[in-house]
PDB file of N, CA and C in Angstrom:
ATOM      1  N   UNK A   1     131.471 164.524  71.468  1.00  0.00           N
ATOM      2  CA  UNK A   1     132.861 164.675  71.798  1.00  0.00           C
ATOM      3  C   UNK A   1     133.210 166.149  71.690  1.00  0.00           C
ATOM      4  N   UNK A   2     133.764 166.520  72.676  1.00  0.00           N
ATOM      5  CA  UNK A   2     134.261 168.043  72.943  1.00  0.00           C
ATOM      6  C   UNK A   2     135.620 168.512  73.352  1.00  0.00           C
ATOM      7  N   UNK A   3     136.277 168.781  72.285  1.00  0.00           N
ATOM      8  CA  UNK A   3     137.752 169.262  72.039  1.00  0.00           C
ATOM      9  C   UNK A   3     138.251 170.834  72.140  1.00  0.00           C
ATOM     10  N   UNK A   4     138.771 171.505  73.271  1.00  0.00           N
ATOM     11  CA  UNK A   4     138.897 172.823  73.571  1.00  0.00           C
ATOM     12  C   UNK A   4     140.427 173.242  73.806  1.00  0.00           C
ATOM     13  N   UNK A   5     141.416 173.110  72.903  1.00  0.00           N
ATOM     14  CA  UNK A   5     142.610 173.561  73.583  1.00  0.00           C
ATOM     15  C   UNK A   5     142.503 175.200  73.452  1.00  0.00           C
ATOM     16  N   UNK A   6     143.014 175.906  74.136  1.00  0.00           N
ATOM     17  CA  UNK A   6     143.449 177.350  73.865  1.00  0.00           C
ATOM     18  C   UNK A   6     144.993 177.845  74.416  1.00  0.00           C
ATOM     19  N   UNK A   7     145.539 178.199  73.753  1.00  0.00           N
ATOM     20  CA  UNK A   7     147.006 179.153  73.992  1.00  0.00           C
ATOM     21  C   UNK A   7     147.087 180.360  74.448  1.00  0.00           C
ATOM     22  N   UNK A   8     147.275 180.104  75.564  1.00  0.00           N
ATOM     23  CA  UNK A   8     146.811 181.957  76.016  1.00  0.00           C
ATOM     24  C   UNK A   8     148.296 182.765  75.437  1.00  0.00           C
ATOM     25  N   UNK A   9     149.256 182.262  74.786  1.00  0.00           N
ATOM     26  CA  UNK A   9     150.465 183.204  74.755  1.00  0.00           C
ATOM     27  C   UNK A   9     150.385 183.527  73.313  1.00  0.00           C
ATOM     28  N   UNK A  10     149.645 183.043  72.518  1.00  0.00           N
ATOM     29  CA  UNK A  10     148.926 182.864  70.816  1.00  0.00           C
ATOM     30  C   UNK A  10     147.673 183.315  70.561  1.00  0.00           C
ATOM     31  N   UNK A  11     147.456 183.190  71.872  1.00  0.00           N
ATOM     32  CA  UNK A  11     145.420 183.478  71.671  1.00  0.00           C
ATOM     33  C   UNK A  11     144.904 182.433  70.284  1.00  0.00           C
ATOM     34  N   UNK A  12     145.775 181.154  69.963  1.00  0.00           N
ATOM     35  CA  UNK A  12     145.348 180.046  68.896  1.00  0.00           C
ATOM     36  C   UNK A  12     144.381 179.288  69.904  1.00  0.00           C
ATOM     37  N   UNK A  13     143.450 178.998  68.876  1.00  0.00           N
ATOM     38  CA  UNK A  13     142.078 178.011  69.674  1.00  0.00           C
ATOM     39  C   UNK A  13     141.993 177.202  68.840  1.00  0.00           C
ATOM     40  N   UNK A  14     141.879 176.199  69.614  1.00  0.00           N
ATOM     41  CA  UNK A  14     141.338 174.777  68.126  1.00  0.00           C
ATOM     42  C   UNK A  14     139.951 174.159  69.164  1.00  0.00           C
ATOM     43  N   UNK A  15     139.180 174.069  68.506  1.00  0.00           N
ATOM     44  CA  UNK A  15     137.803 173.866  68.726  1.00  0.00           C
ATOM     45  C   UNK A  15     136.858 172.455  68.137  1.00  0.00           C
ATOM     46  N   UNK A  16     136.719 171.259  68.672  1.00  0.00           N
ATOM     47  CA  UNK A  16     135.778 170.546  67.684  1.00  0.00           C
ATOM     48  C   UNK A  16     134.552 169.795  68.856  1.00  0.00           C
ATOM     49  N   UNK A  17     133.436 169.906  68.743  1.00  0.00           N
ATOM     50  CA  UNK A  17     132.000 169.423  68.815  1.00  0.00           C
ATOM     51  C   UNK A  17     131.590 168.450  67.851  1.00  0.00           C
ATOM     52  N   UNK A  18     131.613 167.515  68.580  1.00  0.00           N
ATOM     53  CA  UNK A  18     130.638 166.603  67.462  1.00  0.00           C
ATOM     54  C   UNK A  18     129.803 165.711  68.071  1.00  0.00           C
ATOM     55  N   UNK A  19     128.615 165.527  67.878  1.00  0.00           N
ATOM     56  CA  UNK A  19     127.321 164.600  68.761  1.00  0.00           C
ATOM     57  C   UNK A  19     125.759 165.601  68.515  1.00  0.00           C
ATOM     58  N   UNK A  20     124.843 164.454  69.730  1.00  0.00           N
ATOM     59  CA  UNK A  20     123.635 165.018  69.460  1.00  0.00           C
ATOM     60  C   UNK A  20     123.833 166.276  70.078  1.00  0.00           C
ATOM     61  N   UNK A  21     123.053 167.341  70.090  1.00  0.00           N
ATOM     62  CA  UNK A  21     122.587 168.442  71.091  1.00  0.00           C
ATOM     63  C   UNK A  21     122.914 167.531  72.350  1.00  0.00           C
ATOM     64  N   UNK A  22     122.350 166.321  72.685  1.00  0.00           N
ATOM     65  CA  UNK A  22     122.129 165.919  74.245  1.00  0.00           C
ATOM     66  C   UNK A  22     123.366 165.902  74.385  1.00  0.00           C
ATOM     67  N   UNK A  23     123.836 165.196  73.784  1.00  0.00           N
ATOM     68  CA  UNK A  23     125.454 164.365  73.894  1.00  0.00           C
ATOM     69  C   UNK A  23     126.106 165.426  74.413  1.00  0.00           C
ATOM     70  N   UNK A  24     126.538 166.462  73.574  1.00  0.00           N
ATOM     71  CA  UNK A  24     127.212 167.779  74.143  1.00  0.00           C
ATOM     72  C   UNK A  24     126.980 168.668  75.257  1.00  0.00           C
ATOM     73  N   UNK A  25     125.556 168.291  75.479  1.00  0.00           N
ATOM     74  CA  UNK A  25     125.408 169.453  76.869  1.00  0.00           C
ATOM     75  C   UNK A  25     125.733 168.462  77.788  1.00  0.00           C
ATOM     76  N   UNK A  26     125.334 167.167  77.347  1.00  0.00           N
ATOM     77  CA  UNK A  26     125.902 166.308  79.313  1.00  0.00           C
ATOM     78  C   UNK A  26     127.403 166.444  79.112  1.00  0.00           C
ATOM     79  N   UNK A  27     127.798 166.497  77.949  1.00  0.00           N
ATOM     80  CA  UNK A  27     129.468 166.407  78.022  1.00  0.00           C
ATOM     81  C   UNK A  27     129.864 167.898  78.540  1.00  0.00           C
ATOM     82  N   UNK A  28     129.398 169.152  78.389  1.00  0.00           N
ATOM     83  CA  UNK A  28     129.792 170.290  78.725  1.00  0.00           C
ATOM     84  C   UNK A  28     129.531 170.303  80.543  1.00  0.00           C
ATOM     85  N   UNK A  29     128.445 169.543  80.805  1.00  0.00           N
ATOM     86  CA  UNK A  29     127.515 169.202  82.330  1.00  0.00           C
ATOM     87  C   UNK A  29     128.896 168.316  82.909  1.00  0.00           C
ATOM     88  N   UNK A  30     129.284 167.529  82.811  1.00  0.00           N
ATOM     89  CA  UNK A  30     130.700 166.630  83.273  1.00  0.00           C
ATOM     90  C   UNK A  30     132.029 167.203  83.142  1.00  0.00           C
ATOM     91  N   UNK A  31     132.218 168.395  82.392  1.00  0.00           N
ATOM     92  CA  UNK A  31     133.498 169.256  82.071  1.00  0.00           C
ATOM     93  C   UNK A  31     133.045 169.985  83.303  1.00  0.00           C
ATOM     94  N   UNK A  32     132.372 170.711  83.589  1.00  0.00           N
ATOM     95  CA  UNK A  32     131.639 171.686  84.062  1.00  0.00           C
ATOM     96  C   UNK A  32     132.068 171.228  85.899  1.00  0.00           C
ATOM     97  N   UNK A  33     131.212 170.145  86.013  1.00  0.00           N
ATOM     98  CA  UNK A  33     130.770 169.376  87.108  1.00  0.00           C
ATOM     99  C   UNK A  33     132.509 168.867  87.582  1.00  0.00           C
ATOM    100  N   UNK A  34     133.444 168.664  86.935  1.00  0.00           N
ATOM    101  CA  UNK A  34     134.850 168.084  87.211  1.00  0.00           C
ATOM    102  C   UNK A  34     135.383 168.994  87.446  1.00  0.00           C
ATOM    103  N   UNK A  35     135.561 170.303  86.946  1.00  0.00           N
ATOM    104  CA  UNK A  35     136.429 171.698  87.263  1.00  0.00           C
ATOM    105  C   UNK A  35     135.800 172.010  88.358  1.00  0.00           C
ATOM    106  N   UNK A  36     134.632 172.165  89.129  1.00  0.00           N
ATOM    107  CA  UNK A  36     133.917 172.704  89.994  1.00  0.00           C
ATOM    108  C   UNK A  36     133.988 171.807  91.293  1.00  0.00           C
ATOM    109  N   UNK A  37     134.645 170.678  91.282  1.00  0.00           N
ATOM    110  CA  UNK A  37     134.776 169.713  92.265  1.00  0.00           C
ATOM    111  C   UNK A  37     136.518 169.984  92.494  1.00  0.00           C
ATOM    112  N   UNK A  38     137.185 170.113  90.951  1.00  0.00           N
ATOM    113  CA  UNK A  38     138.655 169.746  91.198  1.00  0.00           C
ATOM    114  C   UNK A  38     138.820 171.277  92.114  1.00  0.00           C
ATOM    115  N   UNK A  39     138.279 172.170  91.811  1.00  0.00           N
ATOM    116  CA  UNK A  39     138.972 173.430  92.629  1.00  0.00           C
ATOM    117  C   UNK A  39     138.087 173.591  93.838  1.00  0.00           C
ATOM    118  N   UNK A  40     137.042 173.431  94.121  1.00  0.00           N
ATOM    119  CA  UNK A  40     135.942 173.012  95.613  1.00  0.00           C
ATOM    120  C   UNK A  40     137.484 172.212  96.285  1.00  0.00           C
ATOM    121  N   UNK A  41     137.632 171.015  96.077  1.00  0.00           N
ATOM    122  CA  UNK A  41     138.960 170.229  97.014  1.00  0.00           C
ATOM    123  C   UNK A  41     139.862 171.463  97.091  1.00  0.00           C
ATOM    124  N   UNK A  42     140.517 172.381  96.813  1.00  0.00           N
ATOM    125  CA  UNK A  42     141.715 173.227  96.759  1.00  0.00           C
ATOM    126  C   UNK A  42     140.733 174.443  97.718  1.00  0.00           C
ATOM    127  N   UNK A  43     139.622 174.805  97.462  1.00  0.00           N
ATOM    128  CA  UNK A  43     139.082 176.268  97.572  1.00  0.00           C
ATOM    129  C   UNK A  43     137.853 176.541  97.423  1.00  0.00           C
ATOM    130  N   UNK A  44     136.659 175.942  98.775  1.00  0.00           N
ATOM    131  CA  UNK A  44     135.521 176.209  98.470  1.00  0.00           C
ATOM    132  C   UNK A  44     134.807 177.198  97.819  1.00  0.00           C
ATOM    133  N   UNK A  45     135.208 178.764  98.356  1.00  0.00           N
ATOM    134  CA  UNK A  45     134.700 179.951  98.256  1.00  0.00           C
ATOM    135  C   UNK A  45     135.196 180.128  96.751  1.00  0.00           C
ATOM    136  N   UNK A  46     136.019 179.534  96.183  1.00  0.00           N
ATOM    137  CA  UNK A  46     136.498 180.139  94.798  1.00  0.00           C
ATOM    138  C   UNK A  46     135.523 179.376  93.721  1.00  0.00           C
ATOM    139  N   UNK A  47     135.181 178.070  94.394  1.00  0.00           N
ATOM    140  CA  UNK A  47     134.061 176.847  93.519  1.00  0.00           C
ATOM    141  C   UNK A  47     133.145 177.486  93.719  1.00  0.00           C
ATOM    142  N   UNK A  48     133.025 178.205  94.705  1.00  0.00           N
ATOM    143  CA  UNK A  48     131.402 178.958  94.747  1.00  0.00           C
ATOM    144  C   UNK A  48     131.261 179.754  93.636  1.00  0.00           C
ATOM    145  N   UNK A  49     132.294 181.090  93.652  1.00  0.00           N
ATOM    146  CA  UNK A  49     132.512 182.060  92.751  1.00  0.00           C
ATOM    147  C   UNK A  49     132.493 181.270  91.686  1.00  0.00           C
ATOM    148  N   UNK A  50     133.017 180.140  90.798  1.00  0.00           N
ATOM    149  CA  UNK A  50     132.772 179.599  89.769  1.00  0.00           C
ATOM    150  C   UNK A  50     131.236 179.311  89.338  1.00  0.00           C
ATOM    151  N   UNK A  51     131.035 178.922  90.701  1.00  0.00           N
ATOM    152  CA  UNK A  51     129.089 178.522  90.207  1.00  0.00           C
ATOM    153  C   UNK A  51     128.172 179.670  89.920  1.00  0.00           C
ATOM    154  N   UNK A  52     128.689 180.792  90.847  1.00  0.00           N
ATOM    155  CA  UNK A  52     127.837 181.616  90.459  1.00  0.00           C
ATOM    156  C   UNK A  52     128.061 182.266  89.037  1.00  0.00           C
ATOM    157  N   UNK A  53     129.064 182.663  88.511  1.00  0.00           N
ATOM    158  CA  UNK A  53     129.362 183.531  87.448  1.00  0.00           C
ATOM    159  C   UNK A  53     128.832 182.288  86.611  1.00  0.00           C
ATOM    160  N   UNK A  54     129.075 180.521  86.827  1.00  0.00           N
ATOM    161  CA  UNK A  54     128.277 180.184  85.706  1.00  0.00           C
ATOM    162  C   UNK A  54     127.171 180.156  84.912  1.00  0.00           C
ATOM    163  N   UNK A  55     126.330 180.732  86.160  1.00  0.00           N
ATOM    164  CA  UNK A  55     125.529 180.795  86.663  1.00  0.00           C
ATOM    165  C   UNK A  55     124.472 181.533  85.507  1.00  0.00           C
ATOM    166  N   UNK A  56     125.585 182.926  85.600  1.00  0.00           N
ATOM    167  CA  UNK A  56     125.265 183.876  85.482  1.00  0.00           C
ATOM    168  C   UNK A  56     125.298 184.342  83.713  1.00  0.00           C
ATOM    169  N   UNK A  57     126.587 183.240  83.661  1.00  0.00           N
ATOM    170  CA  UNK A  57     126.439 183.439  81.951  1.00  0.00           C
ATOM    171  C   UNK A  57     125.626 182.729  81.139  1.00  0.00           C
ATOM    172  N   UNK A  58     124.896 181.529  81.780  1.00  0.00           N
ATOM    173  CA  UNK A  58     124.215 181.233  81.291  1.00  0.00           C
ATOM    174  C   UNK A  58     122.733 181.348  80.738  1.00  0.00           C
ATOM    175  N   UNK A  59     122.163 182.301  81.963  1.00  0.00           N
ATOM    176  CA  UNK A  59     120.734 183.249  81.391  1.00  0.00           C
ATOM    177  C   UNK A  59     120.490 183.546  80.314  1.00  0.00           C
ATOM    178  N   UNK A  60     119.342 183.859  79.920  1.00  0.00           N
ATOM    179  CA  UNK A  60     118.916 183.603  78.153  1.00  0.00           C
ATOM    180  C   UNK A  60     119.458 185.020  78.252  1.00  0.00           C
ATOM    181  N   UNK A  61     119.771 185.852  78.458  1.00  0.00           N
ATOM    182  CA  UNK A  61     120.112 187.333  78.328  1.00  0.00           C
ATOM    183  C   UNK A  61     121.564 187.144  77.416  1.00  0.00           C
ATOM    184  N   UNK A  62     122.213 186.094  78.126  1.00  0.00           N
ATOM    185  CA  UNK A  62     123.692 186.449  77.802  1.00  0.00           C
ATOM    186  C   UNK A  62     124.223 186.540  76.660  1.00  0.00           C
ATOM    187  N   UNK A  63     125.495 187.298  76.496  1.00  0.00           N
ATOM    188  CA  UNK A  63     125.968 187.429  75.327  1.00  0.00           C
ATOM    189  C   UNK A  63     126.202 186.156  74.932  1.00  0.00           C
ATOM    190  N   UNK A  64     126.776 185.142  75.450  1.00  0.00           N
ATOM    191  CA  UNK A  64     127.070 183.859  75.226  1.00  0.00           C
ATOM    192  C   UNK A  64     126.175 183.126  73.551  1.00  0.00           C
ATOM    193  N   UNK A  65     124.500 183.530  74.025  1.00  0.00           N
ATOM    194  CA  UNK A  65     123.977 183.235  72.862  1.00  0.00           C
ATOM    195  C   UNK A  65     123.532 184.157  71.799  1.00  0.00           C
ATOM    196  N   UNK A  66     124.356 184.938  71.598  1.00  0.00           N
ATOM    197  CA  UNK A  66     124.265 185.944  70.597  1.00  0.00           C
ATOM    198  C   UNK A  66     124.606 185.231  69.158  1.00  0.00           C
ATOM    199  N   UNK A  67     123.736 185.620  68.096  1.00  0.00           N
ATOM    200  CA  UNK A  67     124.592 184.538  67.162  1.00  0.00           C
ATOM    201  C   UNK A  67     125.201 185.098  66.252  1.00  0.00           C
ATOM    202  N   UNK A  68     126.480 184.399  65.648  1.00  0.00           N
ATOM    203  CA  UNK A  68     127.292 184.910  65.168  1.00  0.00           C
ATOM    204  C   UNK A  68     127.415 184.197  64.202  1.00  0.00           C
ATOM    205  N   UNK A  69     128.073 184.610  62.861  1.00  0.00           N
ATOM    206  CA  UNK A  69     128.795 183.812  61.558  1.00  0.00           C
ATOM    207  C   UNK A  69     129.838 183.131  62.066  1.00  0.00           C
ATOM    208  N   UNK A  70     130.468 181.918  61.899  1.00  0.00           N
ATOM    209  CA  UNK A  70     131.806 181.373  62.192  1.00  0.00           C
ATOM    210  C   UNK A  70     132.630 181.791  61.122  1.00  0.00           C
ATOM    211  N   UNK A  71     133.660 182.489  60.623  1.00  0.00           N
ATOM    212  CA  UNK A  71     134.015 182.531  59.499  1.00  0.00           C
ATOM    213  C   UNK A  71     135.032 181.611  59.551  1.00  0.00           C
ATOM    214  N   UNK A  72     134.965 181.104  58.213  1.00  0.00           N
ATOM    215  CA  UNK A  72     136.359 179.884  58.011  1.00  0.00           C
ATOM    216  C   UNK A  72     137.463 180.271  58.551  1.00  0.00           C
ATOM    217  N   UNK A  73     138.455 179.047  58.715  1.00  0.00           N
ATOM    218  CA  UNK A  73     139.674 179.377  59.788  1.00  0.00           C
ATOM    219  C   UNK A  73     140.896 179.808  58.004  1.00  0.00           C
ATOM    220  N   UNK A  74     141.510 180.580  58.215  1.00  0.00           N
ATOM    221  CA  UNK A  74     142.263 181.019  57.347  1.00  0.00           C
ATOM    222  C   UNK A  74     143.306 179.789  57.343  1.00  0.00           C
ATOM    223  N   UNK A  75     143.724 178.862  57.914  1.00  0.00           N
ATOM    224  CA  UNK A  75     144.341 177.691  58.111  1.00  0.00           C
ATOM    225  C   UNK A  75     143.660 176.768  59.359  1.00  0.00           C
ATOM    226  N   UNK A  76     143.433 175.722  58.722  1.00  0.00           N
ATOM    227  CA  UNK A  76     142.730 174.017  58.722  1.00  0.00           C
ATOM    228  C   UNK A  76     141.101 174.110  57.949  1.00  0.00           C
ATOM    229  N   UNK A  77     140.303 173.223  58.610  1.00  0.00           N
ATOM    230  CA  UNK A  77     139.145 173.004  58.587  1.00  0.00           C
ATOM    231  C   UNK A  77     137.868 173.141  59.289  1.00  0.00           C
ATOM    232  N   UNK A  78     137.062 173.747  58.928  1.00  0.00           N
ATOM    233  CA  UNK A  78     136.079 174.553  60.077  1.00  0.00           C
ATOM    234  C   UNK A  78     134.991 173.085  59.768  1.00  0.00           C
ATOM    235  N   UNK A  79     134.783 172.079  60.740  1.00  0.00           N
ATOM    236  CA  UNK A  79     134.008 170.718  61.209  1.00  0.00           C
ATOM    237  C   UNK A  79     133.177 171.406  62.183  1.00  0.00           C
ATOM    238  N   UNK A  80     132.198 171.101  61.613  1.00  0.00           N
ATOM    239  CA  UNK A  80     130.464 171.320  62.529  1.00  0.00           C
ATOM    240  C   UNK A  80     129.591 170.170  62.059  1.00  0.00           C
ATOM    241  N   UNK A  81     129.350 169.273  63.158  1.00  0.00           N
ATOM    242  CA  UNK A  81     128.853 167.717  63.028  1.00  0.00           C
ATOM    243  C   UNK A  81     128.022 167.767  64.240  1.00  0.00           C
ATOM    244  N   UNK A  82     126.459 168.078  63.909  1.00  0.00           N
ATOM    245  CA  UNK A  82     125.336 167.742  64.857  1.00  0.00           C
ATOM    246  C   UNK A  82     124.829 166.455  64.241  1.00  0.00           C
ATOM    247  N   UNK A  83     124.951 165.586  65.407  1.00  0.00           N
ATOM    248  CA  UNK A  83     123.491 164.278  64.382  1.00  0.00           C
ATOM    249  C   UNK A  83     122.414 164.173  65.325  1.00  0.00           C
ATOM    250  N   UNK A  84     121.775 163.802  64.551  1.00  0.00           N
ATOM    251  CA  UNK A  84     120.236 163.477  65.552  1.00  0.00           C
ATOM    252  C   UNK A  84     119.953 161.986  65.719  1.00  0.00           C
ATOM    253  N   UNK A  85     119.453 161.375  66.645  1.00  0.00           N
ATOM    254  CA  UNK A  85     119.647 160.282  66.708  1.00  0.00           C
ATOM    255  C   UNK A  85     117.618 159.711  66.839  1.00  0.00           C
ATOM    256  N   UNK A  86     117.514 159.257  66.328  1.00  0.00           N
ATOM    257  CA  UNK A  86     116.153 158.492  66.405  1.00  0.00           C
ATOM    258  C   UNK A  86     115.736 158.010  67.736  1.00  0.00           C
ATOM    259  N   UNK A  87     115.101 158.665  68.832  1.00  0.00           N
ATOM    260  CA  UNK A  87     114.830 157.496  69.786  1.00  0.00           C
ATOM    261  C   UNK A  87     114.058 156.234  69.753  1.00  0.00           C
ATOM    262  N   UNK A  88     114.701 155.365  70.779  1.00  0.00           N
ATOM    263  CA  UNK A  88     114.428 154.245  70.876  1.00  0.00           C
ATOM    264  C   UNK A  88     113.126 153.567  71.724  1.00  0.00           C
ATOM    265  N   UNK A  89     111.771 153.336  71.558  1.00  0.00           N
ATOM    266  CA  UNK A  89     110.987 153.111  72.586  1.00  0.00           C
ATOM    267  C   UNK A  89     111.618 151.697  73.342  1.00  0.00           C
ATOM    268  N   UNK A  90     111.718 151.901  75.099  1.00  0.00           N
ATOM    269  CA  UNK A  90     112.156 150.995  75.848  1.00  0.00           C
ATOM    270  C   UNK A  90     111.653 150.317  76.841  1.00  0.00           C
ATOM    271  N   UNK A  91     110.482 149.654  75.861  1.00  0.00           N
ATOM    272  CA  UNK A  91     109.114 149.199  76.590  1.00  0.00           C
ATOM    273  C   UNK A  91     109.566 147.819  77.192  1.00  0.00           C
TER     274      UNK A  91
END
């Protein structure tokens, strides 16, 4: 589950992830995949420009995976919940 509000007039972010690794990237893959369709209907050439720059941030180069300390939020609760899930053989 993937929770992203942001305030651009606050610059306040509230942020929560919780699932396997898999869980979250197909969920980021369906966020991803829905914005890139909803503005393709309005504006091909601009869905393009979306794909590519996604494109683009995603390369192992990018700053994107630089790693960083999270430091606690000075107000609420800083929740980081990866689980791993056992697979299932589905013989």
């Amino acid at each position: 589950m993937i929770r992203y509000i942001y305030d651009p007039e606050s610059g306040a972010m509230e942020t929560t992830a919780s699932g396997t690794a898999t869980d979250i990237a197909a969920e980021l893959g369906l966020l991803i995949g829905t914005s890139y369709n909803l503005i393709r209907s309005r504006n091909p050439q601009e869905a393009e420009n979306l794909r590519m720059r996604l494109m683009a941030v995603m390369l192992p180069g990018s700053p994107i995976w630089d790693r960083q300390d999270v430091p606690d939020p000075s107000v609420g609760i800083k929740i980081v919940q990866v689980t791993r899930r056992k697979e299932q053989n589905h013989e």
